[in-house]
PDB file of N, CA and C in Angstrom:
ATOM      1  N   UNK A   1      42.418 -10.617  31.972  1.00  0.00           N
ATOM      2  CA  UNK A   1      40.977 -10.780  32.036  1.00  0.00           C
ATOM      3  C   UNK A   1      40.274  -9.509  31.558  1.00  0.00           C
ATOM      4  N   UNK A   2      40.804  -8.153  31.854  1.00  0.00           N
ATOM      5  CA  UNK A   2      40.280  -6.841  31.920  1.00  0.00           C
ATOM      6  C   UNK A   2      40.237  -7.012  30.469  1.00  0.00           C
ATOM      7  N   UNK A   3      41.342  -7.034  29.474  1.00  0.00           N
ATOM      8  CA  UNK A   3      41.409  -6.772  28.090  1.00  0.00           C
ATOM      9  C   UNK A   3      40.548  -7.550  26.786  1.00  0.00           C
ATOM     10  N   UNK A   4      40.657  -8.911  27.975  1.00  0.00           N
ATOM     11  CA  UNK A   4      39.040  -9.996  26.998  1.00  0.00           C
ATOM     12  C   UNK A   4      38.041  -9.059  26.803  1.00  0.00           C
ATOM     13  N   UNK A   5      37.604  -8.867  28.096  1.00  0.00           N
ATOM     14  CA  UNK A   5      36.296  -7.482  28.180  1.00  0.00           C
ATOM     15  C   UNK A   5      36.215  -6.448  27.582  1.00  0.00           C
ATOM     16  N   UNK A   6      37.256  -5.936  27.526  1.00  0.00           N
ATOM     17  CA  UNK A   6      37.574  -5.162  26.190  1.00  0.00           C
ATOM     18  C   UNK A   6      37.374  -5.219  25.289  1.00  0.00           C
ATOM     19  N   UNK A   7      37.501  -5.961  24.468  1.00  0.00           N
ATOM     20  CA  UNK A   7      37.875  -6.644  22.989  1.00  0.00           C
ATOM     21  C   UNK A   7      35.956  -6.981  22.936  1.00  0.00           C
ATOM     22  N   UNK A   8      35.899  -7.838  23.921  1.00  0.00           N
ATOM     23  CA  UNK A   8      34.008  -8.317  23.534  1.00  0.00           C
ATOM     24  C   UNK A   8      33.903  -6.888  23.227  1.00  0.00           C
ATOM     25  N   UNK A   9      32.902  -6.349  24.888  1.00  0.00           N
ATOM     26  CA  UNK A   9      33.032  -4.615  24.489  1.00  0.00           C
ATOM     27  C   UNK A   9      33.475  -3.918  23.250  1.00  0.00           C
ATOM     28  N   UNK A  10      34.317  -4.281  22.683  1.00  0.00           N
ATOM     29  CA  UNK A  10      34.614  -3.196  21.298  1.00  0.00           C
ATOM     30  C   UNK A  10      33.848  -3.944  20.082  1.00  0.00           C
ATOM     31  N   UNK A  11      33.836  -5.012  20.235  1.00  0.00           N
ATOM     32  CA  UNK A  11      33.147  -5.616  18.793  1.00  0.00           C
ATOM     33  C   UNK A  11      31.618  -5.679  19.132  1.00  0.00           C
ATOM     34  N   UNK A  12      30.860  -5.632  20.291  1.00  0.00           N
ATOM     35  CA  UNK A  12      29.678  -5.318  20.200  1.00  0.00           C
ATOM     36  C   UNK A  12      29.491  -3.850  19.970  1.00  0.00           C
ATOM     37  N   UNK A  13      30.698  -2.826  20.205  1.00  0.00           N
ATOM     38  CA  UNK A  13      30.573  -1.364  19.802  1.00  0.00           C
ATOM     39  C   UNK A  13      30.665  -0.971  18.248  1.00  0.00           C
ATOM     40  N   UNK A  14      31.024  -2.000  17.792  1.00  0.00           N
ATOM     41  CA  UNK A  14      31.100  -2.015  16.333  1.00  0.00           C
ATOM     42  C   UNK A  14      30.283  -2.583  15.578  1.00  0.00           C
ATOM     43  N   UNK A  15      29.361  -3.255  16.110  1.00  0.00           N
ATOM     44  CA  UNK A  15      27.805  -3.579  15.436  1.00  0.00           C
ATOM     45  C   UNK A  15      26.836  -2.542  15.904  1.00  0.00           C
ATOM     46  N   UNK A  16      26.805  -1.483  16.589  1.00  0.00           N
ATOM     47  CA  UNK A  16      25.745  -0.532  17.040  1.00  0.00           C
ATOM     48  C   UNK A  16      25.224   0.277  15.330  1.00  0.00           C
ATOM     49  N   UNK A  17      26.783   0.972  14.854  1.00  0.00           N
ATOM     50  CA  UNK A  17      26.128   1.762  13.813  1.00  0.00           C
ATOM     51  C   UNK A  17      25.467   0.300  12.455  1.00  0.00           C
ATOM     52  N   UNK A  18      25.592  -0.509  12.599  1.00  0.00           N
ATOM     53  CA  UNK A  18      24.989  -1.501  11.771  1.00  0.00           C
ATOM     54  C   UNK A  18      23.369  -1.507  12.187  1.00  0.00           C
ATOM     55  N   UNK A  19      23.599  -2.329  13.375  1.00  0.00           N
ATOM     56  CA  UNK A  19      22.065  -1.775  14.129  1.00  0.00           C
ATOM     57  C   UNK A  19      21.180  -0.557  14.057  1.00  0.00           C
ATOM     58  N   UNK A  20      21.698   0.125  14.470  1.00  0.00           N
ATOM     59  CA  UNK A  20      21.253   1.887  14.022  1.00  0.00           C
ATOM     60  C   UNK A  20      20.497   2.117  12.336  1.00  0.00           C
ATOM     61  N   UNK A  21      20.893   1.206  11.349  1.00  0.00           N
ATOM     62  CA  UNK A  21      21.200   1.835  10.082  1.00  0.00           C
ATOM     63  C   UNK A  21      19.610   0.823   9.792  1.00  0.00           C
ATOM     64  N   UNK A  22      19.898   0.214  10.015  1.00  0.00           N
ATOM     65  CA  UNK A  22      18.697  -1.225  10.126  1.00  0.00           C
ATOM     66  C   UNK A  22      17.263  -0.811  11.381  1.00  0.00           C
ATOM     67  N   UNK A  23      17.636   0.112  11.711  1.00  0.00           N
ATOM     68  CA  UNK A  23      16.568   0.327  12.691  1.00  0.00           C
ATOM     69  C   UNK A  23      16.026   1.998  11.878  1.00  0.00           C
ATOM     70  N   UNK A  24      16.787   2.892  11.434  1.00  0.00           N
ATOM     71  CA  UNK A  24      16.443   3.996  10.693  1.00  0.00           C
ATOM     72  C   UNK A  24      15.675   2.800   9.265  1.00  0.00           C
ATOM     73  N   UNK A  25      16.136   2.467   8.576  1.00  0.00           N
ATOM     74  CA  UNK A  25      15.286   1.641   7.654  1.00  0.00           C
ATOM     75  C   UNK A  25      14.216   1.276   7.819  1.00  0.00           C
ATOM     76  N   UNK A  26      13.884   0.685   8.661  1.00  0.00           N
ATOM     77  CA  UNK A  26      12.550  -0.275   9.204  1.00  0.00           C
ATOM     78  C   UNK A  26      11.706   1.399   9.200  1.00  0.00           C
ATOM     79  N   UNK A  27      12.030   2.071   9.940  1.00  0.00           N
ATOM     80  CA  UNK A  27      11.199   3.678  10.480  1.00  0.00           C
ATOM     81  C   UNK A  27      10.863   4.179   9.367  1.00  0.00           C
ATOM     82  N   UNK A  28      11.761   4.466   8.213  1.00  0.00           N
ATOM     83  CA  UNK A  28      11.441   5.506   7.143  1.00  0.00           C
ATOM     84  C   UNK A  28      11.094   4.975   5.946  1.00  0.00           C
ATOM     85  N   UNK A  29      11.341   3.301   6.161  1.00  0.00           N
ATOM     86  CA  UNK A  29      11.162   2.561   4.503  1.00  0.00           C
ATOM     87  C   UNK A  29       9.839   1.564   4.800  1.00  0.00           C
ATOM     88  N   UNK A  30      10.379   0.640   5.755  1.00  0.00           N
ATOM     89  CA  UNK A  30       9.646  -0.311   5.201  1.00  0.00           C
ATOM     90  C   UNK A  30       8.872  -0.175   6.415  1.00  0.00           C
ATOM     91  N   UNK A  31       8.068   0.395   7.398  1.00  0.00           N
ATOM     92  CA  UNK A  31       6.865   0.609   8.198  1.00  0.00           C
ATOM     93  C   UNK A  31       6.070   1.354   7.343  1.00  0.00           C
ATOM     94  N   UNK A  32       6.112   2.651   6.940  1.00  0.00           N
ATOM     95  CA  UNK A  32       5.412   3.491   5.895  1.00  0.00           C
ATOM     96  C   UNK A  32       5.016   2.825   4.645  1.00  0.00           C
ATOM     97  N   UNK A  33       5.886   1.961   4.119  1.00  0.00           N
ATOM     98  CA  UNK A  33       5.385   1.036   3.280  1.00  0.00           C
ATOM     99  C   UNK A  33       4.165   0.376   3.307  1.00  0.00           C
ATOM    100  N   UNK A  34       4.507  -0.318   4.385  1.00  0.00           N
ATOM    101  CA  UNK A  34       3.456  -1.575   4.829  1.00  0.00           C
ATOM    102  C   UNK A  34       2.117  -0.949   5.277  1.00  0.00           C
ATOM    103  N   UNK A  35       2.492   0.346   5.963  1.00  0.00           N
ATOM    104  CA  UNK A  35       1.017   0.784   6.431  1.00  0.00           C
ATOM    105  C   UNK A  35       0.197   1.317   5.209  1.00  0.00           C
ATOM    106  N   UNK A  36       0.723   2.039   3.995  1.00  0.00           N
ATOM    107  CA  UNK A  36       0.532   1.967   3.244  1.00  0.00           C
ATOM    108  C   UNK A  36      -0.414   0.694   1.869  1.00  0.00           C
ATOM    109  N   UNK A  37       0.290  -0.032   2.042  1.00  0.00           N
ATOM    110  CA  UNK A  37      -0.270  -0.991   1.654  1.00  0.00           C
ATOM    111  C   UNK A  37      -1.810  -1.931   2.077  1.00  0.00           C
ATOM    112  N   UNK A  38      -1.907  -1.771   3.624  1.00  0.00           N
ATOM    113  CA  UNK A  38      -2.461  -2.098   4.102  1.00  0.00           C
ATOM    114  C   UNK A  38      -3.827  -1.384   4.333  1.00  0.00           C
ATOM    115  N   UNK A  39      -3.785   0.233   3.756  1.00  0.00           N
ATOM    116  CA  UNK A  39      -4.712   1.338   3.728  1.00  0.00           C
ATOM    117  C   UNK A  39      -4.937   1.109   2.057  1.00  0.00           C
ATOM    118  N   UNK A  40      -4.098   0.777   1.248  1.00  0.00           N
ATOM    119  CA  UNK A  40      -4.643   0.534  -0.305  1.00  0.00           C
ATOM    120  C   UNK A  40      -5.699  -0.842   0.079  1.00  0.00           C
ATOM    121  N   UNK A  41      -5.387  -2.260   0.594  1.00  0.00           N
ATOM    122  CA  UNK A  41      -6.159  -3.290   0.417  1.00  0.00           C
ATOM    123  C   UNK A  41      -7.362  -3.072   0.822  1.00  0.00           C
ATOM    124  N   UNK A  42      -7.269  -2.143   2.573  1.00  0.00           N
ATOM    125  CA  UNK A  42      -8.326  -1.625   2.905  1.00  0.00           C
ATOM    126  C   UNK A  42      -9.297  -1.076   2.449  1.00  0.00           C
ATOM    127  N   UNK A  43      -9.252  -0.178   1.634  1.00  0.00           N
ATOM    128  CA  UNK A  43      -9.734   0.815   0.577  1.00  0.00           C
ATOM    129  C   UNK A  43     -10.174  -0.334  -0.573  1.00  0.00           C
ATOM    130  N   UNK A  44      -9.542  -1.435  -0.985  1.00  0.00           N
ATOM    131  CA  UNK A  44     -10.323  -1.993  -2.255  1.00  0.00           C
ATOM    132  C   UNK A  44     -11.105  -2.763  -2.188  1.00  0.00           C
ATOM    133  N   UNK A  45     -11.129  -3.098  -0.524  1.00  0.00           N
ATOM    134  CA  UNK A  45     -12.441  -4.556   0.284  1.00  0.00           C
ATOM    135  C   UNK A  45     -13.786  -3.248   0.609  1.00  0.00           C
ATOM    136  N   UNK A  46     -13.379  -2.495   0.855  1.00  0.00           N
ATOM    137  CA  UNK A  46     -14.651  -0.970   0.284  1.00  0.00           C
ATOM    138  C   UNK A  46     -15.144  -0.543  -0.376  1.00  0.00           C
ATOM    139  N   UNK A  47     -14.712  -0.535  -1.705  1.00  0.00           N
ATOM    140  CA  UNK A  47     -15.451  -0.031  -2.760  1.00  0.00           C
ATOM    141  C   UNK A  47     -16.579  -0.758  -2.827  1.00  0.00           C
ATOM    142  N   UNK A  48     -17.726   0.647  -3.321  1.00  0.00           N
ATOM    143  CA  UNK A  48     -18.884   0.664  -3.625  1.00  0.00           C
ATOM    144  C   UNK A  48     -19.975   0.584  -4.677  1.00  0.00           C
ATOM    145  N   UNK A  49     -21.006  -0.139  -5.033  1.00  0.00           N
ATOM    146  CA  UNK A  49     -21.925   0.163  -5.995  1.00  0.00           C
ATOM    147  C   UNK A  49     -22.206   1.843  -6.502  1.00  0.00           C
ATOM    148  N   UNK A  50     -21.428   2.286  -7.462  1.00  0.00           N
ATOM    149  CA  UNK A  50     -21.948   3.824  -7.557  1.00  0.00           C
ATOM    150  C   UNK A  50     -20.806   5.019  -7.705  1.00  0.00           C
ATOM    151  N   UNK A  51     -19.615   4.316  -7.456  1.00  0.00           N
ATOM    152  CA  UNK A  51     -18.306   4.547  -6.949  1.00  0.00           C
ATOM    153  C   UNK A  51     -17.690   5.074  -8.349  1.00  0.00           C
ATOM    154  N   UNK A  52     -17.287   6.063  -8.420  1.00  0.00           N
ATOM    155  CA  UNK A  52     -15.984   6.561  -9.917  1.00  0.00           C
ATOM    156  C   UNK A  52     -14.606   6.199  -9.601  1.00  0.00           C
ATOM    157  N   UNK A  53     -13.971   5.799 -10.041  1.00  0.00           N
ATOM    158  CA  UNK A  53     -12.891   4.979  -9.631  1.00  0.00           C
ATOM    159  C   UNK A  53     -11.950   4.898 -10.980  1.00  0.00           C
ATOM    160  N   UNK A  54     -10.731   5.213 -10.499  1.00  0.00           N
ATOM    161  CA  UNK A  54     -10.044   5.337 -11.712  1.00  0.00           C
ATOM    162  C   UNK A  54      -9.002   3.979 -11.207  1.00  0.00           C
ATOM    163  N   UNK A  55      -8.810   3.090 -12.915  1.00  0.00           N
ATOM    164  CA  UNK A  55      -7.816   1.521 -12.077  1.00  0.00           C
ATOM    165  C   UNK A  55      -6.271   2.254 -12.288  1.00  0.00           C
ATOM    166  N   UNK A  56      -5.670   1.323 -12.283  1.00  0.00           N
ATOM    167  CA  UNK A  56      -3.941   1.352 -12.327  1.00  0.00           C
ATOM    168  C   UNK A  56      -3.584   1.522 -13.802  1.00  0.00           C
ATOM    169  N   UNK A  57      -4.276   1.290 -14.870  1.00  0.00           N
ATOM    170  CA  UNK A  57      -3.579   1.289 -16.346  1.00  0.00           C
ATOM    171  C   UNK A  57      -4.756   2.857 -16.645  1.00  0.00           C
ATOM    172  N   UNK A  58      -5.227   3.517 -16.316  1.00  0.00           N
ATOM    173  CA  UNK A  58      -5.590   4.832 -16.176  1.00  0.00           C
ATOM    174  C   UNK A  58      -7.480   4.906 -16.468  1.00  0.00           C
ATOM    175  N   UNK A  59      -7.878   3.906 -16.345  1.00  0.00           N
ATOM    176  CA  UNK A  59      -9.052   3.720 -16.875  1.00  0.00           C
ATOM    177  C   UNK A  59     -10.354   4.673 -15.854  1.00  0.00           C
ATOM    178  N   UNK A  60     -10.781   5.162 -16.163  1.00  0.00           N
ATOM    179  CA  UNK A  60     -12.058   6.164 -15.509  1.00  0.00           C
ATOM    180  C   UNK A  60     -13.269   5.535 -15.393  1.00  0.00           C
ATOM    181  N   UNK A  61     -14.136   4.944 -14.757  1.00  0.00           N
ATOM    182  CA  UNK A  61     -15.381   4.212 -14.849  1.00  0.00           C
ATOM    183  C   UNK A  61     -16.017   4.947 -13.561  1.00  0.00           C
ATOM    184  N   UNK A  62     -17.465   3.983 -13.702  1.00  0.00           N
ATOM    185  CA  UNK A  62     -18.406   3.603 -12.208  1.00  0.00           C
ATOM    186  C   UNK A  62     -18.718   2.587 -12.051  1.00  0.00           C
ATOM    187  N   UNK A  63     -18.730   2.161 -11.072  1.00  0.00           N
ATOM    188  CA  UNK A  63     -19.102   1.027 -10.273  1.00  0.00           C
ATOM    189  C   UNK A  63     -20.675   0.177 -10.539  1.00  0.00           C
ATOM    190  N   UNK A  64     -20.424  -1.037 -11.375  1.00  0.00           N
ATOM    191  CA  UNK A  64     -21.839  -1.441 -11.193  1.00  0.00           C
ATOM    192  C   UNK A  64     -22.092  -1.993 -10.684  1.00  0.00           C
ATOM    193  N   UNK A  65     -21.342  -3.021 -10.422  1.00  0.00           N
ATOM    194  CA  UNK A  65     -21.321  -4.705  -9.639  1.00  0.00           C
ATOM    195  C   UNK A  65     -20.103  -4.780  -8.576  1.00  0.00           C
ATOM    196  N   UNK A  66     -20.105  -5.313  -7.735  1.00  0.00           N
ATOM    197  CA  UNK A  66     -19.166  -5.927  -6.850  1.00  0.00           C
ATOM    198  C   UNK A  66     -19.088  -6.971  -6.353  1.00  0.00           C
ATOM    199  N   UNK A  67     -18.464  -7.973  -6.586  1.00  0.00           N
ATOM    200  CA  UNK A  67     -18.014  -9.592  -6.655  1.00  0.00           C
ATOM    201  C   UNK A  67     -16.927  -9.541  -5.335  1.00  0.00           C
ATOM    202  N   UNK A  68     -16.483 -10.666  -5.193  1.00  0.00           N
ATOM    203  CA  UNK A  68     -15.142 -11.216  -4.237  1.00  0.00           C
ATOM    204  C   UNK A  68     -13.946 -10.384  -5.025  1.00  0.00           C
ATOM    205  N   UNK A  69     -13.462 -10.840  -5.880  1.00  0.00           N
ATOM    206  CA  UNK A  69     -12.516 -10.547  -7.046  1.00  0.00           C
ATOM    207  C   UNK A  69     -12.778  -9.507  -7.917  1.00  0.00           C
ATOM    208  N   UNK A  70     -13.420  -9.578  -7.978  1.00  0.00           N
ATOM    209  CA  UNK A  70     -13.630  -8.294  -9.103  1.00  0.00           C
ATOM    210  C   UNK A  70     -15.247  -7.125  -9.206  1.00  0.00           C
ATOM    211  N   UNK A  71     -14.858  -6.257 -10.114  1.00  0.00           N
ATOM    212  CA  UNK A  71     -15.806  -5.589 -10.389  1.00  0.00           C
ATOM    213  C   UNK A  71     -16.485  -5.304 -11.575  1.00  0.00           C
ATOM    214  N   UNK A  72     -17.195  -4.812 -11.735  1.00  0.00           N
ATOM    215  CA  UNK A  72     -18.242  -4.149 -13.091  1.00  0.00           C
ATOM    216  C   UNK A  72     -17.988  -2.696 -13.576  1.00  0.00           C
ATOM    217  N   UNK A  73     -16.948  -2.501 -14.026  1.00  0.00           N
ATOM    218  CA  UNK A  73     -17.599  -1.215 -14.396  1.00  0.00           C
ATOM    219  C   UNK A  73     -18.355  -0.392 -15.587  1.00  0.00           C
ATOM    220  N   UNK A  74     -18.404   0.952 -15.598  1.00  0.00           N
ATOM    221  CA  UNK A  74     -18.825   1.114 -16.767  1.00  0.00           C
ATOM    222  C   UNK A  74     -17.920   2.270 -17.171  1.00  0.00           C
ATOM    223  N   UNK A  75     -17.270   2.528 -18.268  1.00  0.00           N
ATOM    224  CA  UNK A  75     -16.894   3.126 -19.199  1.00  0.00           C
ATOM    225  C   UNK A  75     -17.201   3.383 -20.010  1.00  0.00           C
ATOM    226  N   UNK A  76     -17.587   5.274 -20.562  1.00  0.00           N
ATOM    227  CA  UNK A  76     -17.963   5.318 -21.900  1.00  0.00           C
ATOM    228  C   UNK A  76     -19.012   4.514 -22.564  1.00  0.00           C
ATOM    229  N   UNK A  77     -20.090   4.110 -21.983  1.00  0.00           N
ATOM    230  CA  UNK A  77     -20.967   3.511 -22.362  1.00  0.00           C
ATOM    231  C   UNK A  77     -20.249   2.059 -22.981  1.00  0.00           C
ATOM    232  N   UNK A  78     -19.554   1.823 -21.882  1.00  0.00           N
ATOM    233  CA  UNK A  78     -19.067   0.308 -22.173  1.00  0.00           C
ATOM    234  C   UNK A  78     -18.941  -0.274 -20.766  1.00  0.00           C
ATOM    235  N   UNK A  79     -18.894  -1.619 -20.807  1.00  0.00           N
ATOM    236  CA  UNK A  79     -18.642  -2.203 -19.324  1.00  0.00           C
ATOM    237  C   UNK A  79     -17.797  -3.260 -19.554  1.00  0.00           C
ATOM    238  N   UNK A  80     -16.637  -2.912 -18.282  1.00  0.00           N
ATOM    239  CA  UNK A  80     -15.311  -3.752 -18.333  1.00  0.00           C
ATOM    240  C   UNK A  80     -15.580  -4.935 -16.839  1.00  0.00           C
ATOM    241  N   UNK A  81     -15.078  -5.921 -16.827  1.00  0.00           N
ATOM    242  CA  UNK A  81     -14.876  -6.867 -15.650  1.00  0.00           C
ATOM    243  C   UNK A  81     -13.327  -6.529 -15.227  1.00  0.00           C
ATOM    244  N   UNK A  82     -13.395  -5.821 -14.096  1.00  0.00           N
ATOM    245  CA  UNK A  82     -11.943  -6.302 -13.426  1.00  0.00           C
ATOM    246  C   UNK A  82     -11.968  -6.445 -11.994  1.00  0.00           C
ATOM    247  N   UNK A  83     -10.106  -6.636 -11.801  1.00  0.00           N
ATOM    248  CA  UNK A  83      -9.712  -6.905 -10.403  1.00  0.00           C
ATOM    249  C   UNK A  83     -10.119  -6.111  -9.972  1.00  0.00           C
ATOM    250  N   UNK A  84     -10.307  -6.701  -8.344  1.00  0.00           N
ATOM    251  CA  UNK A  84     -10.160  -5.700  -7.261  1.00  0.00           C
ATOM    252  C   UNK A  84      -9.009  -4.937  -7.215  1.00  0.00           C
ATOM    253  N   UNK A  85      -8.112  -5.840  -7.479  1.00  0.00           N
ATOM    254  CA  UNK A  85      -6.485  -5.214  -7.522  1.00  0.00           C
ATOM    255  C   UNK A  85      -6.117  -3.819  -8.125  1.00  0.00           C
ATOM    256  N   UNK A  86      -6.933  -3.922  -9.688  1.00  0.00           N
ATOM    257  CA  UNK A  86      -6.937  -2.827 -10.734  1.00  0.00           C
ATOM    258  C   UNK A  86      -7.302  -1.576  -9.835  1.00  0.00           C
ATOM    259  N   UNK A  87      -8.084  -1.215  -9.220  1.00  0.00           N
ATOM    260  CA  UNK A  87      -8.682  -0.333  -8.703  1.00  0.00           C
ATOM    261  C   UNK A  87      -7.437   0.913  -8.006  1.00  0.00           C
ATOM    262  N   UNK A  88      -7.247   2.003  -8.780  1.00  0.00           N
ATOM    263  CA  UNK A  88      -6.255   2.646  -8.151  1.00  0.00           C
ATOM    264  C   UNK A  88      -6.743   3.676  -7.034  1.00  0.00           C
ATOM    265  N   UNK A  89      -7.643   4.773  -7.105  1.00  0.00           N
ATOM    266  CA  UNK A  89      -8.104   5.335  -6.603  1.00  0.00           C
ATOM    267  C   UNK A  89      -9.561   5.808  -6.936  1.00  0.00           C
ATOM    268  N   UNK A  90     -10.425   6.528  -5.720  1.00  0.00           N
ATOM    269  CA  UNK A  90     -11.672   6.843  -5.962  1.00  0.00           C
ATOM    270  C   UNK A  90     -11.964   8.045  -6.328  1.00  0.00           C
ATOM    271  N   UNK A  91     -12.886   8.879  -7.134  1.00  0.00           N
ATOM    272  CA  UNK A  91     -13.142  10.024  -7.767  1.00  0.00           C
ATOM    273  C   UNK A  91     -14.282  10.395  -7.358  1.00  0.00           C
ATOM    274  N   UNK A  92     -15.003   9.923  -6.487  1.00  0.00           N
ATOM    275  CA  UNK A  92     -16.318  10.275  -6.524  1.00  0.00           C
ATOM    276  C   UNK A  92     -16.477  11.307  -5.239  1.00  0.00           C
ATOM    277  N   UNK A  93     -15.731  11.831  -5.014  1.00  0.00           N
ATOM    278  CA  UNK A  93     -15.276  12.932  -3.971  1.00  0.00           C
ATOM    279  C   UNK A  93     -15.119  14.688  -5.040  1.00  0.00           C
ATOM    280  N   UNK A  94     -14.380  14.396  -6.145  1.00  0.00           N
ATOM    281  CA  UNK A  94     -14.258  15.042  -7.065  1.00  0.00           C
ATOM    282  C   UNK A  94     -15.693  15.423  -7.933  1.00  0.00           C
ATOM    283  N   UNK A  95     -15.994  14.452  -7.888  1.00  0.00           N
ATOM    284  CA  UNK A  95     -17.683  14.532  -9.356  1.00  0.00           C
ATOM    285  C   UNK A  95     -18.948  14.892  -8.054  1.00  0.00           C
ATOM    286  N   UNK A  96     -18.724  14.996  -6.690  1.00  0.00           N
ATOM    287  CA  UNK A  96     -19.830  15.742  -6.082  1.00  0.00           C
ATOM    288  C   UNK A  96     -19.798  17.091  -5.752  1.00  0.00           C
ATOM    289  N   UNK A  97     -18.251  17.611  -6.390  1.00  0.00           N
ATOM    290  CA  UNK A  97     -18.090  18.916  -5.486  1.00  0.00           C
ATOM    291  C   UNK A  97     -18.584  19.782  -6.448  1.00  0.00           C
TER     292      UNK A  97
END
């Protein structure tokens, strides 16, 4: 009877470092990820009328319009329609200092 107990006991001791490896993952990969992600969407349901904003394919504008989906900007004395998505980061922290 003692040695059944054993044997369970050893093969649940042999899924710990599996567990372990899967629990360091979740901590250093995919939580930081997600919070991440969730501070980018945050940030693009924010943007503002007035806003310098550079998108994801490297584009530099300001903010004219703001829609559900998309935006207005202006470039170079041009004006583009895009995603919200496009929107990589904001500049207008930079152009007041």
């Amino acid at each position: 009877m003692q040695s059944i107990f054993l044997q369970a006991q050893g093969g649940a001791m042999s899924l710990l470092p599996f567990v372990l490896i899967l629990l360091v993952m979740y901590l250093f990969f995919f939580r930081p990820q997600m919070k991440k992600q969730k501070e980018e969407s945050r940030f693009r349901e924010e943007v503002k009328k007035g806003a310098r904003i550079v998108t994801t394919s490297g584009i530099h504008g300001k903010i004219l319009e703001v829609a559900d989906k998309h935006l207005i900007i202006e470039s170079e004395n041009s004006r583009l329609k895009i995603e919200k998505s496009a929107v990589s980061k904001e500049l207008s922290a930079q152009y007041n200092q």
